[in-house]
N, C-alpha and C. Protein backbone atom coordinates (compact mmCIF):
# COMPACT_ATOMS: atom_id res chain seq x y z
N UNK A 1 0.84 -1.18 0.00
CA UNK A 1 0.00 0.00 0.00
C UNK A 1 0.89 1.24 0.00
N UNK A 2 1.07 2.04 -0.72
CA UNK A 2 1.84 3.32 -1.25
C UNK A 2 1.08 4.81 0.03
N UNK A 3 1.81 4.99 0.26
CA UNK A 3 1.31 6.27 1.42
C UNK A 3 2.15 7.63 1.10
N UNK A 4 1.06 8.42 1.05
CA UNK A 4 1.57 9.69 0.89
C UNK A 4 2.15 10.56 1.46
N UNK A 5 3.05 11.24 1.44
CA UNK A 5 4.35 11.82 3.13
C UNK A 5 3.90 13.05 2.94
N UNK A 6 3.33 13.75 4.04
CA UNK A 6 3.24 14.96 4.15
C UNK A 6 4.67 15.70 5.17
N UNK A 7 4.88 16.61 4.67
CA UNK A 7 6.26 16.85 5.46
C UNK A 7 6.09 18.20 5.65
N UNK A 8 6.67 18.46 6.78
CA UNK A 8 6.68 19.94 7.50
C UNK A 8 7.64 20.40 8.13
N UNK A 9 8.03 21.48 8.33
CA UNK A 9 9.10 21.92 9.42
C UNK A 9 9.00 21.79 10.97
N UNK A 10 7.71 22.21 11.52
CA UNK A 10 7.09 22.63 12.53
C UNK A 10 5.39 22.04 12.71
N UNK A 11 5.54 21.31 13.72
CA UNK A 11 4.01 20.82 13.78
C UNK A 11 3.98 20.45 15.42
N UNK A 12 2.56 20.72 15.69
CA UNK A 12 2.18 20.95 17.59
C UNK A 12 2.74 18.96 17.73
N UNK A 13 1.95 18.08 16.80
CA UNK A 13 2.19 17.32 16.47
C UNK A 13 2.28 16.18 15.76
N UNK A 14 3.06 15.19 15.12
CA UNK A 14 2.56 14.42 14.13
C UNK A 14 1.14 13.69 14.28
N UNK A 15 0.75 13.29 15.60
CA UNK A 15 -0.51 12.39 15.66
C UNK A 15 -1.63 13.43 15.54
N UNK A 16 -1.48 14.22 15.90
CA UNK A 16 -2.81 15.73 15.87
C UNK A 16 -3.12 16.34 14.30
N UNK A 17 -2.08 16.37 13.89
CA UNK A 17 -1.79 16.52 12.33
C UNK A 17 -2.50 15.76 11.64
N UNK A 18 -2.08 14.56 11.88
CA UNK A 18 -2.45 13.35 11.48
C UNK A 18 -4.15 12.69 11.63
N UNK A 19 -4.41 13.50 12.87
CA UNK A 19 -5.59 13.19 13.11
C UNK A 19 -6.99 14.29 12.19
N UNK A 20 -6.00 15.06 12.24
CA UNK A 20 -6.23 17.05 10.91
C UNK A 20 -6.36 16.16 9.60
N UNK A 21 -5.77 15.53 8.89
CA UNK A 21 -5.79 14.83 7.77
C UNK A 21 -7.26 14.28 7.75
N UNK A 22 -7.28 13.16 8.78
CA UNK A 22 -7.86 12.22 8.38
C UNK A 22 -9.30 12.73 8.91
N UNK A 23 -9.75 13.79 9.14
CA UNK A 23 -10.75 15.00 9.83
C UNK A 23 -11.55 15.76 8.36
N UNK A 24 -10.30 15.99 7.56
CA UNK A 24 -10.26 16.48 6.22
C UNK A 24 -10.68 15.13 4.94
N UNK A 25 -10.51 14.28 5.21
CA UNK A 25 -11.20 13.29 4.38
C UNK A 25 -9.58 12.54 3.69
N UNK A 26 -8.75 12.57 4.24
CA UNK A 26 -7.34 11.97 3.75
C UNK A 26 -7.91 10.81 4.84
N UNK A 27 -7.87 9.23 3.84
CA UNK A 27 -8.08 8.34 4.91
C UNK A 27 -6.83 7.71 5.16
N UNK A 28 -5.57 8.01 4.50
CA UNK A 28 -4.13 6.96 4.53
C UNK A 28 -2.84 8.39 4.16
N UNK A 29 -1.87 7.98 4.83
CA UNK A 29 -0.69 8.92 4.67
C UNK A 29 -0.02 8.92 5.63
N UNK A 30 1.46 9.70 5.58
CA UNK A 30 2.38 9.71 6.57
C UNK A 30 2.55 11.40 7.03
N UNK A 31 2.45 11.44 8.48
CA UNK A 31 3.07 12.84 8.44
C UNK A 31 4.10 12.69 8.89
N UNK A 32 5.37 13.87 8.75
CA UNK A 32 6.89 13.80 9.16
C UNK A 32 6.74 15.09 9.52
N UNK A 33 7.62 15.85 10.62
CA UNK A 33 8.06 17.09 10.79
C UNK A 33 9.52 17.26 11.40
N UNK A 34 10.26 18.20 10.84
CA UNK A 34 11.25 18.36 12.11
C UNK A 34 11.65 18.14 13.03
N UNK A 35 10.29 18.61 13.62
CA UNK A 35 10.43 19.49 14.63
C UNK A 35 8.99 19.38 15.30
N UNK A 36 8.68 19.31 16.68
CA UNK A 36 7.26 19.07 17.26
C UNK A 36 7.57 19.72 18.56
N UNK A 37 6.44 21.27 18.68
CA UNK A 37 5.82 21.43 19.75
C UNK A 37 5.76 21.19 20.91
N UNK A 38 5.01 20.31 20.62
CA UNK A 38 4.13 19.65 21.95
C UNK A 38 3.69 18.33 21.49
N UNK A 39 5.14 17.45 21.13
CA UNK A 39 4.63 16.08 20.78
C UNK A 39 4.47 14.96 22.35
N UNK A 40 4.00 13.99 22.10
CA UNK A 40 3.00 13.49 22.95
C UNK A 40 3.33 12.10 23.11
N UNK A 41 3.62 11.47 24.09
CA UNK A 41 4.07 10.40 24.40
C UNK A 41 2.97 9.58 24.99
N UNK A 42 3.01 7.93 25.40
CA UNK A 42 1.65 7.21 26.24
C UNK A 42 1.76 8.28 27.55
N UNK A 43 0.44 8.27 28.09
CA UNK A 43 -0.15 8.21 28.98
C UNK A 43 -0.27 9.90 29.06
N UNK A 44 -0.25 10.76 28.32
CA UNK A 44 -0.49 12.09 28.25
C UNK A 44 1.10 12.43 28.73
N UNK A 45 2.23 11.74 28.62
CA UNK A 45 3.26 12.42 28.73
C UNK A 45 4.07 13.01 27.46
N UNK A 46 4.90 14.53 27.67
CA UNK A 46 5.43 15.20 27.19
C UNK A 46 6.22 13.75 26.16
N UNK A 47 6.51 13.84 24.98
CA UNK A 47 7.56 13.47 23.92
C UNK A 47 8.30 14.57 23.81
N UNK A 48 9.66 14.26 24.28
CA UNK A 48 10.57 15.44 23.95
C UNK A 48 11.46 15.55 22.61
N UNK A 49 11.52 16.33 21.60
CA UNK A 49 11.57 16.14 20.33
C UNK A 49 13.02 17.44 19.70
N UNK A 50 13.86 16.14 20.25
CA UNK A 50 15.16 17.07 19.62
C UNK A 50 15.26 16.98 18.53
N UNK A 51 16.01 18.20 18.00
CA UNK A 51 16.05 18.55 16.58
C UNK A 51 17.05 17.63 15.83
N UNK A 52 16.96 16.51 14.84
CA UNK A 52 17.59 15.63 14.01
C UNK A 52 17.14 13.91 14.13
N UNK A 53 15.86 14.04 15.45
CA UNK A 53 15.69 13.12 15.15
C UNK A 53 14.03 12.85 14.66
N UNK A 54 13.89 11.99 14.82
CA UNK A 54 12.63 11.08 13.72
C UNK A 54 11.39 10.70 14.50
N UNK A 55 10.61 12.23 14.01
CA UNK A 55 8.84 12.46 14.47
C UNK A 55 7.97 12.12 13.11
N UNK A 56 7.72 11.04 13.06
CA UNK A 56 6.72 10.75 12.27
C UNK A 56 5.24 9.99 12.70
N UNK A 57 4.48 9.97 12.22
CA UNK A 57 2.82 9.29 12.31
C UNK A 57 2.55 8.77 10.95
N UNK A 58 1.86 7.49 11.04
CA UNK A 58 1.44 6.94 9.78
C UNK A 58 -0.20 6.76 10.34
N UNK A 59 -0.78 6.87 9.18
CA UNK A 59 -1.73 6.95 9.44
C UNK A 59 -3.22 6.14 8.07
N UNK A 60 -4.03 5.01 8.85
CA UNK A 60 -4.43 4.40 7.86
C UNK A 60 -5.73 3.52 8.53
N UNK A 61 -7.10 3.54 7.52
CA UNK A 61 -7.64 3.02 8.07
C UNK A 61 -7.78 0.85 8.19
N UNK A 62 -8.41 0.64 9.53
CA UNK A 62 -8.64 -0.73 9.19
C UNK A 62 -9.51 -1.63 9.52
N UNK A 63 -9.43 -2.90 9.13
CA UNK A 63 -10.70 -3.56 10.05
C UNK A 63 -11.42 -3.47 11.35
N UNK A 64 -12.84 -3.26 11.34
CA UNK A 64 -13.58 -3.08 12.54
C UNK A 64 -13.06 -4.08 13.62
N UNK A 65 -12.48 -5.54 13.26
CA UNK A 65 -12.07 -6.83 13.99
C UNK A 65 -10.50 -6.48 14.47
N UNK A 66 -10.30 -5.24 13.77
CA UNK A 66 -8.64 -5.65 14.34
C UNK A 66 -8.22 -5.34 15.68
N UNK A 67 -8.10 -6.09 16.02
CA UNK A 67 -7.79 -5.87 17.77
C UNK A 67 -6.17 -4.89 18.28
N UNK A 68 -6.20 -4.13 19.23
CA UNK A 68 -5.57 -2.63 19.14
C UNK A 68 -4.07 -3.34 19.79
N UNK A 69 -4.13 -4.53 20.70
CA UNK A 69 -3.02 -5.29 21.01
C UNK A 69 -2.22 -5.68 19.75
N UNK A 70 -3.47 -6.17 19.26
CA UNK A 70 -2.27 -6.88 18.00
C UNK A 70 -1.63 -6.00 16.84
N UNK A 71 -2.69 -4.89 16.66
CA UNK A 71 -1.80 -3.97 15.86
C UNK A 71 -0.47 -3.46 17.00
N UNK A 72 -0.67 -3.10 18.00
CA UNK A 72 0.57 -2.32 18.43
C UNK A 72 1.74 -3.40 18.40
N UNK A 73 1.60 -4.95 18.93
CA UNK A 73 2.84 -5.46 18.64
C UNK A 73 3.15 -5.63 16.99
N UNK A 74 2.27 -5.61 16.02
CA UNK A 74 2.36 -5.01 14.64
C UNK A 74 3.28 -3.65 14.14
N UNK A 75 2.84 -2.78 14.94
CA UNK A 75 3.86 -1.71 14.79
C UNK A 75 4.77 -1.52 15.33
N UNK A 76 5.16 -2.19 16.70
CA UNK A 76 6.52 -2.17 17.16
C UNK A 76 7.40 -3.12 16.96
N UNK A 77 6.99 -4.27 15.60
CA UNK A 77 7.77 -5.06 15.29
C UNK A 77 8.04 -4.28 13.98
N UNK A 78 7.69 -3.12 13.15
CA UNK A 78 7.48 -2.87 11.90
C UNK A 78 9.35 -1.56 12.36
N UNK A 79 9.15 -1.36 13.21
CA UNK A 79 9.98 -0.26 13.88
C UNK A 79 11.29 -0.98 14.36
N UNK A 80 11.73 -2.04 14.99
CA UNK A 80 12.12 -3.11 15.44
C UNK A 80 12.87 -3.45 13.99
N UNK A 81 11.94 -3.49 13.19
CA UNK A 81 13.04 -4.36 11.97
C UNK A 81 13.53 -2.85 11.27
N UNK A 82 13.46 -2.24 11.18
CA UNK A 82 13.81 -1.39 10.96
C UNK A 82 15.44 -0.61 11.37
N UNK A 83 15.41 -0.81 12.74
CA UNK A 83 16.33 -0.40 13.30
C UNK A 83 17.51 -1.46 13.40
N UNK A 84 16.80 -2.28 12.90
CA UNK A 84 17.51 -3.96 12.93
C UNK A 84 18.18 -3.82 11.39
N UNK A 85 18.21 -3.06 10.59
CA UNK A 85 18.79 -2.74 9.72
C UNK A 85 20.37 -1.84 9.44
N UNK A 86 20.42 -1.10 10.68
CA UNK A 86 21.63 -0.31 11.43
C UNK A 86 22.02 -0.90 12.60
N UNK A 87 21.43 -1.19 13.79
CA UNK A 87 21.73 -1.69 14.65
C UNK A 87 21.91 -2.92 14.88
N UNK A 88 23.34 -3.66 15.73
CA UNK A 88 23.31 -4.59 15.39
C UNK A 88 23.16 -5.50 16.31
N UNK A 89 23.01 -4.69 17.75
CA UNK A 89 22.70 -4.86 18.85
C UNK A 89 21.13 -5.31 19.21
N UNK A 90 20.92 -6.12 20.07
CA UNK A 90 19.90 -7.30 20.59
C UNK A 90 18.46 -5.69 20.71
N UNK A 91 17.52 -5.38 20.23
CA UNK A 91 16.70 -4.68 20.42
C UNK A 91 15.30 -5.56 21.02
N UNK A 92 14.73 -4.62 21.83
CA UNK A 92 13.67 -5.34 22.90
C UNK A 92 12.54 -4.44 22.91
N UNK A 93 11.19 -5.40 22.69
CA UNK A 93 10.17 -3.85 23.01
C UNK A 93 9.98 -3.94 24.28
N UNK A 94 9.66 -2.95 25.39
CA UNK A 94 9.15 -3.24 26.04
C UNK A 94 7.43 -2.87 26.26
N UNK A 95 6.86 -3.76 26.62
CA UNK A 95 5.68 -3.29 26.74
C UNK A 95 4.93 -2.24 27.39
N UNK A 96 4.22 -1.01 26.66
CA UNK A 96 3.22 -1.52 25.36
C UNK A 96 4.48 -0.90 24.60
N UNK A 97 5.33 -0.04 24.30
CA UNK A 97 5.19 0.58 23.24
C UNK A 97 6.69 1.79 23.03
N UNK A 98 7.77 1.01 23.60
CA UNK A 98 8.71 1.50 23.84
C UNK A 98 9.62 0.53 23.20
N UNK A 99 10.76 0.66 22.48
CA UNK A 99 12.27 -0.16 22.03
C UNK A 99 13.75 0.35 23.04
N UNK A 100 14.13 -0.81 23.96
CA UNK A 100 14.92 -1.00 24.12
C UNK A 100 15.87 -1.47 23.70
N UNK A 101 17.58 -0.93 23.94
CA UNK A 101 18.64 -1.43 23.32
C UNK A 101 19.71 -1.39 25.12
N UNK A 102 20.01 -2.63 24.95
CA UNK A 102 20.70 -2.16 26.50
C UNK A 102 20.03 -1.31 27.35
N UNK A 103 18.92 -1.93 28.02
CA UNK A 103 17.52 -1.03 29.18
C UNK A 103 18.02 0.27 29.16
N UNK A 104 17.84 0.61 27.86
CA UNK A 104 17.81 2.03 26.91
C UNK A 104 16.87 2.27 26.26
N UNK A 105 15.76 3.32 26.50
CA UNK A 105 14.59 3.84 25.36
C UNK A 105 15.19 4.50 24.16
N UNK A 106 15.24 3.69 22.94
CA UNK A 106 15.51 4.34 21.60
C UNK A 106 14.38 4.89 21.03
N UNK A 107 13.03 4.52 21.04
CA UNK A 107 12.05 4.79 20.72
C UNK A 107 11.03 4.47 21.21
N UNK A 108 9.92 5.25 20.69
CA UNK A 108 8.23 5.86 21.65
C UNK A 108 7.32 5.24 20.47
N UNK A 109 6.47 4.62 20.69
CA UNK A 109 5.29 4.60 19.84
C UNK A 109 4.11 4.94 20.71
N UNK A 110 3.04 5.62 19.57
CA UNK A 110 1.81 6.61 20.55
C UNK A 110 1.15 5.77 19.21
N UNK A 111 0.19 4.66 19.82
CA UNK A 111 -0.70 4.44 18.59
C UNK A 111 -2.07 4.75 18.74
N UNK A 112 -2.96 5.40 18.63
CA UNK A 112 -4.53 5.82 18.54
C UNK A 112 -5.76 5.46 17.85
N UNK A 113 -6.70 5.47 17.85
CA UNK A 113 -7.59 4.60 16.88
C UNK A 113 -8.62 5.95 17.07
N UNK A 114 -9.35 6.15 15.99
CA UNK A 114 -10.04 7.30 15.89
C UNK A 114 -11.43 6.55 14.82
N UNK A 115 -12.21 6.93 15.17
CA UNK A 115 -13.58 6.37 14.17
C UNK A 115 -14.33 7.67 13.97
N UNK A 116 -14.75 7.47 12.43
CA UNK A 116 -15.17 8.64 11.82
C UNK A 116 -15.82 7.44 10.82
N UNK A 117 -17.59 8.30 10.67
CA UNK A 117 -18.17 8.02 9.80
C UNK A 117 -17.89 6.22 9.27
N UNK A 118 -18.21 5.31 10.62
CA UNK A 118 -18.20 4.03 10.58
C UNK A 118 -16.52 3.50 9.59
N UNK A 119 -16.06 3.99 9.92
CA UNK A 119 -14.43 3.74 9.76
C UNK A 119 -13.85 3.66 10.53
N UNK A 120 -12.69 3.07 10.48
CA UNK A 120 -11.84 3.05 11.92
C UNK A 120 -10.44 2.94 11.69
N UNK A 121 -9.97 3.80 11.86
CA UNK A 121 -8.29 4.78 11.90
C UNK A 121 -7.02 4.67 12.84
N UNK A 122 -6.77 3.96 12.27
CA UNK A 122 -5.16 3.76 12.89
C UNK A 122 -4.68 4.37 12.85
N UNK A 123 -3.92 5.73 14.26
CA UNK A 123 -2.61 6.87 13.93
C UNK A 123 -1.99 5.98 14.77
N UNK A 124 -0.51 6.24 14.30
CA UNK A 124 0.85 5.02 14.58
C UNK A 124 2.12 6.40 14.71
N UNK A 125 2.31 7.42 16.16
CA UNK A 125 3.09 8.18 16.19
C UNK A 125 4.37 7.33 16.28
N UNK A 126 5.14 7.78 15.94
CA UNK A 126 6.59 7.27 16.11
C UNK A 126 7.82 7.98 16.76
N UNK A 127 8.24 8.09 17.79
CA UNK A 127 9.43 9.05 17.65
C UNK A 127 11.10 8.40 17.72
N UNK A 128 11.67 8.37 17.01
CA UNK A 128 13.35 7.73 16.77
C UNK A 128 14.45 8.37 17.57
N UNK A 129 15.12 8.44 18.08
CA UNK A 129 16.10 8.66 18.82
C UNK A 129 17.03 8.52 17.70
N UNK A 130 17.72 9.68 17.31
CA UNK A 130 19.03 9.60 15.87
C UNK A 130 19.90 10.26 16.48
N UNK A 131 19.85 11.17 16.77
CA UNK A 131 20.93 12.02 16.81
C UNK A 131 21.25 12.25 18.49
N UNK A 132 20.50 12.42 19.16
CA UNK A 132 20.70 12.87 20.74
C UNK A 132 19.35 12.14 20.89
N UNK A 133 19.16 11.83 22.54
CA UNK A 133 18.55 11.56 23.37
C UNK A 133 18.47 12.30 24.79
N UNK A 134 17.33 12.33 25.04
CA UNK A 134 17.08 13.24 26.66
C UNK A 134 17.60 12.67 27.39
N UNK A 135 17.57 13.21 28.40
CA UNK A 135 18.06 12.74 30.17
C UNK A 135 17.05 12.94 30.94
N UNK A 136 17.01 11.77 31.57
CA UNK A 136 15.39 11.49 32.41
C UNK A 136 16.63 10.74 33.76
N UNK A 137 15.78 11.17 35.02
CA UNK A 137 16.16 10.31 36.16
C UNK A 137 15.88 8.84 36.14
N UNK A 138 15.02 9.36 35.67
CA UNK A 138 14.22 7.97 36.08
C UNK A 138 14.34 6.35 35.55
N UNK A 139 14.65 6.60 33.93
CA UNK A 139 15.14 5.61 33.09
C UNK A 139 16.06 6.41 32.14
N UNK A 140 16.73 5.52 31.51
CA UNK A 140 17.58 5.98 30.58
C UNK A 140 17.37 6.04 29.09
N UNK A 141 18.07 6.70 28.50
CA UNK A 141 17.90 6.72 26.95
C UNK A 141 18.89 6.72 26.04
N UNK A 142 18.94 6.37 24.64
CA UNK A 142 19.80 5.93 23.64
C UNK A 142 19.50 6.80 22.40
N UNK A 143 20.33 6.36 21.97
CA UNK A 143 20.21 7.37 20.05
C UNK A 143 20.81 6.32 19.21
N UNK A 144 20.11 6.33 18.32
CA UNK A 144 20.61 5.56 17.13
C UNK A 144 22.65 5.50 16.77
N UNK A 145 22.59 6.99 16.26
CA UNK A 145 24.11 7.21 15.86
C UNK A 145 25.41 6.71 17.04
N UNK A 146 24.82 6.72 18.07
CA UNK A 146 25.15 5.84 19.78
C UNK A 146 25.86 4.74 19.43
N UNK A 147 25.19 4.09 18.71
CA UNK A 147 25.39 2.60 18.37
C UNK A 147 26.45 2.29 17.03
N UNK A 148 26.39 3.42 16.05
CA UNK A 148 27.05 3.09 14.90
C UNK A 148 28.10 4.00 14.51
N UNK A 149 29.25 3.33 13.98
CA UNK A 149 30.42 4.00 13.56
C UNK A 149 30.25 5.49 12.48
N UNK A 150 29.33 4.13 11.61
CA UNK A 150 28.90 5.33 10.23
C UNK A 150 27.51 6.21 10.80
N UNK A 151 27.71 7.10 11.14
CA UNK A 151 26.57 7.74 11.40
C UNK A 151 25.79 7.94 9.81
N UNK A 152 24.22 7.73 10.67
CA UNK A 152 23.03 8.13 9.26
C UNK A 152 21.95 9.00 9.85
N UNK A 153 21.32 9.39 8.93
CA UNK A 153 20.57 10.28 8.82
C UNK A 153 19.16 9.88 8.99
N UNK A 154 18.13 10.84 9.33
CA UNK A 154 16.65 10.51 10.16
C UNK A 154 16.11 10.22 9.04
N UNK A 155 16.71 11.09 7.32
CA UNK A 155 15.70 10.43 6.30
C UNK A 155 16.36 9.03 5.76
N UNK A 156 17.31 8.52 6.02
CA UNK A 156 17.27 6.60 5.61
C UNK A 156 16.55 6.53 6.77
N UNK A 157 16.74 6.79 8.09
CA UNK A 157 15.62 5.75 8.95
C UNK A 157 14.36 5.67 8.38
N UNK A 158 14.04 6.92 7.95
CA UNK A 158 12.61 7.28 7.71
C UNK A 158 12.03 6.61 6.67
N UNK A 159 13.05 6.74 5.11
CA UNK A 159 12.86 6.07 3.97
C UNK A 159 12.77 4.34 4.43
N UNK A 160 13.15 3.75 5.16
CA UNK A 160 13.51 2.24 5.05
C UNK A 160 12.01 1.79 6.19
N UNK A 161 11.68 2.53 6.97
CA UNK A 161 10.85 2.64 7.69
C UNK A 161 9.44 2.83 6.79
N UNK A 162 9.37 3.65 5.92
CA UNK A 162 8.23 3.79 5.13
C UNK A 162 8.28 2.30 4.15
N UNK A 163 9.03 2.13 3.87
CA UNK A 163 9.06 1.00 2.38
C UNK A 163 8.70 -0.41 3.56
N UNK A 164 9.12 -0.89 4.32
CA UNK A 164 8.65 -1.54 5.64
C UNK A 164 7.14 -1.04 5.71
N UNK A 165 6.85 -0.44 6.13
CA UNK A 165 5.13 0.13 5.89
C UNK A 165 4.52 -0.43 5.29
N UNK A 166 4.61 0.31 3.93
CA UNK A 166 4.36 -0.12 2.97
C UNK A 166 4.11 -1.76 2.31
N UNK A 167 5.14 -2.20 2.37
CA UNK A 167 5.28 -3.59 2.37
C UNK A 167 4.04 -4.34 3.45
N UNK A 168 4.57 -4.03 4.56
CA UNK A 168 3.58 -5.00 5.80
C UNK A 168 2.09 -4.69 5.42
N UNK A 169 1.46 -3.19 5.43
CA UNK A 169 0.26 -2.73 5.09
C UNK A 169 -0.35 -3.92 3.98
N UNK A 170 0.17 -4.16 3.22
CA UNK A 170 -0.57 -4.95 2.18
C UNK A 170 -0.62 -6.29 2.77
N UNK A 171 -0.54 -6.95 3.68
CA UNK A 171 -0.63 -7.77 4.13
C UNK A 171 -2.03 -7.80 5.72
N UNK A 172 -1.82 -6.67 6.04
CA UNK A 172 -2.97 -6.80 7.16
C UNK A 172 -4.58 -6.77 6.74
């Protein structure tokens, strides 16, 4: 299934955006930004969104039957192989919706289900850890480039991450 990338500099956030799309009658697409506001992590916590790394939302509708467990380990295995493409190190989700590398958060997934007009909408926020990672007391955190000699860039994560999408989508 081919998805359309909307891309921005500046957005409050990809899933709100995302949710703006699909409000507007866009039922499938990706948003990407920079840069996020006031992006949004589980449980109404702050996503802190340094500049170089990877804020995206995909966004698509699906079966009334599909159960919201099984999509999320769906999307955090879609993210997982992904990173499993650079990294060469043992990656772990932890549950619901976080990737560990060495009880390290590399990445956030915020997945949402929204129903409009007897449809039902999968937003799949994503946020990547590339370039820097925050400092939290509480647990720790990782960055992609952390891990690798050759440093890369948020658009191969992003590109290899979409074609992964893409690919799996036609299958659910």
């Amino acid at each position: 299934m081919k998805l359309k990338t909307y891309s921005y500099k500046k957005v409050i956030s990809t899933n709100k955006t995302a949710i703006n799309k699909i409000k507007s009658g866009i039922n499938k697409g990706i948003v990407v930004s920079d840069q996020q506001t006031n992006g949004r992590g589980s449980h109404g916590k702050k996503w802190i969104s340094y500049k170089g790394n990877l804020f995206t939302t995909f966004f698509f509708n699906i079966n009334e039957k599909k159960n919201v467990n099984e999509m999320l380990k769906f999307n955090c295995n879609i993210v997982k192989m992904t990173l499993r493409k650079f990294i060469k190190k043992k990656i772990n989700i932890k549950y619901p919706n976080d990737l560990i590398i060495n009880n390290e958060k590399i990445c956030g997934i915020l997945q949402e289900i929204l129903r409009i007009k007897n449809m039902k909408y999968m937003i799949v926020g994503i946020g990547i850890n590339i370039h820097q990672s925050p400092n939290f007391q509480n647990y720790k955190t990782t960055y992609v480039n952390q891990h690798l000699k050759n440093k890369i860039s948020k658009k191969k994560v992003f590109n290899i991450l979409k074609n992964i999408y893409e690919k799996k989508l036609k299958n659910l």
